[in-house]
C-alpha atoms as a PDB file:
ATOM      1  CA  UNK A   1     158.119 155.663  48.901  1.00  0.00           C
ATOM      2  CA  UNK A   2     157.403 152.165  48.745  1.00  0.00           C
ATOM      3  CA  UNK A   3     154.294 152.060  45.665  1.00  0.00           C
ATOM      4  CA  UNK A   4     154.036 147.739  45.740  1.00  0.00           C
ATOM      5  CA  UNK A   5     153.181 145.294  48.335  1.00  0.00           C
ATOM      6  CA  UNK A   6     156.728 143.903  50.260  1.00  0.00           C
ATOM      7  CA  UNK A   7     157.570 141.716  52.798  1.00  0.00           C
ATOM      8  CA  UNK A   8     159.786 142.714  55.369  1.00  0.00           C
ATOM      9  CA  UNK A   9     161.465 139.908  56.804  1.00  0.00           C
ATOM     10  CA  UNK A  10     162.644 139.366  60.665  1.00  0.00           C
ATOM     11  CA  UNK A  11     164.724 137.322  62.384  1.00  0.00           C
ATOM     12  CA  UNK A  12     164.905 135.537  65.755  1.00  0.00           C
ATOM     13  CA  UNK A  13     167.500 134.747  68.294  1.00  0.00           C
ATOM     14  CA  UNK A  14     167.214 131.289  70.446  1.00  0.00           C
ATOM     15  CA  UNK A  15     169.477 130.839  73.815  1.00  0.00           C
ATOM     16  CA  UNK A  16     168.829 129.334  76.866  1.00  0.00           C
ATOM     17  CA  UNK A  17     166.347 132.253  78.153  1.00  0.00           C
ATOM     18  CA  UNK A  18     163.732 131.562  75.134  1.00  0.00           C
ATOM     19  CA  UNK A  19     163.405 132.883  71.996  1.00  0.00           C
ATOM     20  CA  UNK A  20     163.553 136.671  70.742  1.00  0.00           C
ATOM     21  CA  UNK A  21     161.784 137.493  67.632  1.00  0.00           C
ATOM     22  CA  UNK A  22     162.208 141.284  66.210  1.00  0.00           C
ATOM     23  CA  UNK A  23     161.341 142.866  62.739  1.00  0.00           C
ATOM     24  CA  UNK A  24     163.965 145.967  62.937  1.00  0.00           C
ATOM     25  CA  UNK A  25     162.765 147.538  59.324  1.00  0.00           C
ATOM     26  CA  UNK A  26     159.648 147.922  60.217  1.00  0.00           C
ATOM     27  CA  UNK A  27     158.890 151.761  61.109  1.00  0.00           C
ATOM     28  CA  UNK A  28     155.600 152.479  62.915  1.00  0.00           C
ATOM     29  CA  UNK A  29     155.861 156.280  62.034  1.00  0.00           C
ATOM     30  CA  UNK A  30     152.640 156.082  60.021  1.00  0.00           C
ATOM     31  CA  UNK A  31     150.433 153.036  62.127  1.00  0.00           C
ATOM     32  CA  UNK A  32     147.479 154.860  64.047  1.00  0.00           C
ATOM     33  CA  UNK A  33     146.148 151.742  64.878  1.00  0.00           C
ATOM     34  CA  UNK A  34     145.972 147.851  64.934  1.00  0.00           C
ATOM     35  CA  UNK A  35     143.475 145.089  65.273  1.00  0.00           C
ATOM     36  CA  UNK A  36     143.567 141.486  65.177  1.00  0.00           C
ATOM     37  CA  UNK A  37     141.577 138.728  63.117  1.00  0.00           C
ATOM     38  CA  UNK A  38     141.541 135.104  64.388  1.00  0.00           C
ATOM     39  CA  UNK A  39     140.299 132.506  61.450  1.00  0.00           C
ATOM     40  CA  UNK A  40     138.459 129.453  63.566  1.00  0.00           C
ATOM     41  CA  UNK A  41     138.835 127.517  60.406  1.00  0.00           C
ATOM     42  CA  UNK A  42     140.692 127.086  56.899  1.00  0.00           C
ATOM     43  CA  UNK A  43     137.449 127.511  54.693  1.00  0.00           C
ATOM     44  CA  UNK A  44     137.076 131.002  55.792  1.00  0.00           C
ATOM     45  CA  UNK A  45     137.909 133.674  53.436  1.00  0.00           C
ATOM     46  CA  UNK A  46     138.315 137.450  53.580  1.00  0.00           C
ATOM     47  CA  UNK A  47     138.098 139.163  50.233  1.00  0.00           C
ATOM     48  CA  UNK A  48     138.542 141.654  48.733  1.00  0.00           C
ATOM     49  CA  UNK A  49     139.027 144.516  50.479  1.00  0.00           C
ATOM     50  CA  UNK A  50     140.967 147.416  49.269  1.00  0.00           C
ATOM     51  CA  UNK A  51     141.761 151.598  49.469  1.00  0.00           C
ATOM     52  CA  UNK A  52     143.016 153.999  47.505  1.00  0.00           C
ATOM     53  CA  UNK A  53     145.153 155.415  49.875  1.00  0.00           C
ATOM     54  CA  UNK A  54     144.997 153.799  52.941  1.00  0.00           C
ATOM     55  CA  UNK A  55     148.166 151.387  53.715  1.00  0.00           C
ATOM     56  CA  UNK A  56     148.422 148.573  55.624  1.00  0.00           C
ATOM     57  CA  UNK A  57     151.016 146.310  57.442  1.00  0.00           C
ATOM     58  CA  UNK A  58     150.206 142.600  58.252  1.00  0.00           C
ATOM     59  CA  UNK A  59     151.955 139.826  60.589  1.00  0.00           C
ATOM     60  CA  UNK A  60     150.643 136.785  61.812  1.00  0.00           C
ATOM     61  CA  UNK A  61     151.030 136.138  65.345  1.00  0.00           C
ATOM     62  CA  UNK A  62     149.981 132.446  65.627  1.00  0.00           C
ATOM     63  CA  UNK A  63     149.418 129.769  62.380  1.00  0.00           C
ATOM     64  CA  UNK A  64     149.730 130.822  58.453  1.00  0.00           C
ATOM     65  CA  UNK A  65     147.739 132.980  56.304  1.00  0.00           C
ATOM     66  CA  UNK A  66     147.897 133.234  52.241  1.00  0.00           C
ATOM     67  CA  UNK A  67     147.360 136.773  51.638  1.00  0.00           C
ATOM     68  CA  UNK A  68     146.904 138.299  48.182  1.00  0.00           C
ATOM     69  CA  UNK A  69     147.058 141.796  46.972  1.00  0.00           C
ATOM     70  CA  UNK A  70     145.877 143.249  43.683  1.00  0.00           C
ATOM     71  CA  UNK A  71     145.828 146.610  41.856  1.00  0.00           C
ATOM     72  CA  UNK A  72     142.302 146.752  40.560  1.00  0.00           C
ATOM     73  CA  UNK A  73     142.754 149.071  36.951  1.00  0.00           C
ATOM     74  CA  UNK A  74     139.451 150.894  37.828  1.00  0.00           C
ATOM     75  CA  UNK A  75     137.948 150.811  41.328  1.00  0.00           C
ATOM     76  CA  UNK A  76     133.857 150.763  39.571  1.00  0.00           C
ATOM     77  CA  UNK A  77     134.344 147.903  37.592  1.00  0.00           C
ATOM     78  CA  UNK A  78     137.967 146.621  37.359  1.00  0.00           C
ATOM     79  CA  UNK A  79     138.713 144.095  35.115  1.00  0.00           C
ATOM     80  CA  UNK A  80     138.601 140.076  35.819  1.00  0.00           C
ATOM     81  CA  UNK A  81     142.094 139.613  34.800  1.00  0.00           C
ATOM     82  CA  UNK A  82     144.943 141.458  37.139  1.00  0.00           C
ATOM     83  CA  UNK A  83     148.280 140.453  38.295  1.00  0.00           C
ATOM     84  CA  UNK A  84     148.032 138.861  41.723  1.00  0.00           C
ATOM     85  CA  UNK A  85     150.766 139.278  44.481  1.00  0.00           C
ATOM     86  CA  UNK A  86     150.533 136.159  46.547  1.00  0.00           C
ATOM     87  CA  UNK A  87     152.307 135.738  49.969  1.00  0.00           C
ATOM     88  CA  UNK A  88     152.539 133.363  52.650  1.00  0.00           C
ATOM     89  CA  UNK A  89     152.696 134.739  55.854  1.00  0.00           C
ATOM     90  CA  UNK A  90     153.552 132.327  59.151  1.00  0.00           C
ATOM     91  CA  UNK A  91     154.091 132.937  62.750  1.00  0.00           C
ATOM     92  CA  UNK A  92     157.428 130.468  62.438  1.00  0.00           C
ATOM     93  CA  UNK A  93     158.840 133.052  60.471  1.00  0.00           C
ATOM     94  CA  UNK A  94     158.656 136.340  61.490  1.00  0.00           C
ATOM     95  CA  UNK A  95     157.801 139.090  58.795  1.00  0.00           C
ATOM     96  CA  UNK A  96     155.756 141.949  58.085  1.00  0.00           C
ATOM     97  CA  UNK A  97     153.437 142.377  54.382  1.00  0.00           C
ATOM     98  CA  UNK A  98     153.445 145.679  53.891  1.00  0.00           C
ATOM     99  CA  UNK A  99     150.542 146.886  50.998  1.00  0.00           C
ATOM    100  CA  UNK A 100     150.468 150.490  50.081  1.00  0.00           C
ATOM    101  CA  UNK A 101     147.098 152.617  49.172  1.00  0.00           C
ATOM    102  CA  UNK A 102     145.991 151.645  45.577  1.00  0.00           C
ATOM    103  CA  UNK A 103     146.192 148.003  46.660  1.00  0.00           C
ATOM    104  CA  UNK A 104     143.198 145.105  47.103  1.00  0.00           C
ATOM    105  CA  UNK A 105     144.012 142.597  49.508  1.00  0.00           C
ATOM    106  CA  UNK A 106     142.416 139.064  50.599  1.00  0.00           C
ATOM    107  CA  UNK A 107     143.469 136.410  53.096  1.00  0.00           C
ATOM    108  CA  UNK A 108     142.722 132.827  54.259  1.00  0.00           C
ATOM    109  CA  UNK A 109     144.140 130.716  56.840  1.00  0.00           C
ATOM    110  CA  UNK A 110     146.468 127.921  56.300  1.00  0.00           C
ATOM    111  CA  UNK A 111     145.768 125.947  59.435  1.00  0.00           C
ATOM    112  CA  UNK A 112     143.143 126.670  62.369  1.00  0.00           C
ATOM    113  CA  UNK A 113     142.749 129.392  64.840  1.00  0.00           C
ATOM    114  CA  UNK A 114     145.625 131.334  62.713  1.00  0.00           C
ATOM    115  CA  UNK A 115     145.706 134.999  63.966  1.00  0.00           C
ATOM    116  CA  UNK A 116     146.603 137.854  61.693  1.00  0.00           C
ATOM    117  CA  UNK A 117     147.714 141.817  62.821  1.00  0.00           C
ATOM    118  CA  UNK A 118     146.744 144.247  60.867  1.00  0.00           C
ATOM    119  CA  UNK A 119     148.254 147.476  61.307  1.00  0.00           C
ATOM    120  CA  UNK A 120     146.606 150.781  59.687  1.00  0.00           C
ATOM    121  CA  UNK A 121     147.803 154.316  58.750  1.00  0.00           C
ATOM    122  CA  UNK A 122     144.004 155.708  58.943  1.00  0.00           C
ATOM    123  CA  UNK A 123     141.633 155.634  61.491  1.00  0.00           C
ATOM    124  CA  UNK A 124     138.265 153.590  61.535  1.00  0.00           C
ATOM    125  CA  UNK A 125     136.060 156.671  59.921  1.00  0.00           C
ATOM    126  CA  UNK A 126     138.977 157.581  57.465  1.00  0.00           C
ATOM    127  CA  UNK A 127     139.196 153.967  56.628  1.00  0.00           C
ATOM    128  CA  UNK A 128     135.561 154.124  56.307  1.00  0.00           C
ATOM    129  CA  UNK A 129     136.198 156.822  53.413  1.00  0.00           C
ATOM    130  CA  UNK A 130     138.374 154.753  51.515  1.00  0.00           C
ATOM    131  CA  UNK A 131     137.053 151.419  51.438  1.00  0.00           C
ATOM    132  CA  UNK A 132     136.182 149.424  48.311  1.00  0.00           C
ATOM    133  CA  UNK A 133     134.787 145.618  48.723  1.00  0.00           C
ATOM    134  CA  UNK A 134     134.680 143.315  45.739  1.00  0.00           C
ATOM    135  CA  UNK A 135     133.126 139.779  44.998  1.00  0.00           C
ATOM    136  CA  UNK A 136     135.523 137.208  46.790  1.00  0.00           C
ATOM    137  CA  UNK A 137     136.007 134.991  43.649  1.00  0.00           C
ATOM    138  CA  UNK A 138     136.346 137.934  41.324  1.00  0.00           C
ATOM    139  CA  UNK A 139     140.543 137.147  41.142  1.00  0.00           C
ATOM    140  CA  UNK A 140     141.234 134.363  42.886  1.00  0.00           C
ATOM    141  CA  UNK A 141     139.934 130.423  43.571  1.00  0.00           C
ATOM    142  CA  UNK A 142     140.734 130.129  47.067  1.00  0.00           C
ATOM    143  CA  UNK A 143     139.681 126.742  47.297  1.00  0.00           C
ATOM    144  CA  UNK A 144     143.066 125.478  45.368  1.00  0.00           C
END
């Protein structure tokens, strides 16, 4: 089992008919559902989010995103100073972030009307469970 965030890159094919994207390593054994966030703006920022056991698989269907995951040392009061995971995630270049349970996570888009899918292994009232929020600016400047 996979215990750190990981991208899992795709590919594409281009001929005459269009374009074929795929992501072949991703399994969807585990997703019991999916939703989709659109950012109308770059100055928006969602942060930080995370779950102990809950996993979760995000691709961006349209734009870029910056995502960021974190291992917070104590889920009450973790410390200021963590290691920080940082992705970019684009729709040119298809990919899925995979971040496991024990894992923070926080995103912002790179260019307007960017649209991320976030896939889930729980469902809305187990999520509910297993949901920790911190201060956006507790790990990260997102303005830079």
């Amino acid at each position: 089992m996979i215990k750190q965030p990981q991208f899992i890159a795709g590919g594409s094919h281009k001929d005459e008919r269009g374009t074929v994207s795929f992501i072949n390593d991703f399994k969807m054994d585990e997703v019991k559902r999916l939703y989709f966030i659109e950012h109308p703006d770059i100055n928006m920022v969602r942060a930080w989010q995370g779950h102990k056991k809950e996993q979760k698989w995000f691709y961006v269907s349209s734009g870029s995103f910056k995502v960021i995951a974190i291992k917070p040392n104590d889920w009450e009061n973790p410390s200021n100073y963590l290691d920080l995971k940082q992705f970019v995630l684009a729709a040119g270049s298809p990919g899925i972030l995979y971040i496991p349970g024990g894992y923070a996570n926080g995103f912002k888009a790179l260019e307007p009307h960017s649209i991320i899918t976030v896939f889930s292994d729980f469902t809305v009232e187990q999520s509910a469970q297993d949901n920790y929020r911190f201060d956006p600016d507790l790990w990260f400047n997102w303005e830079t």
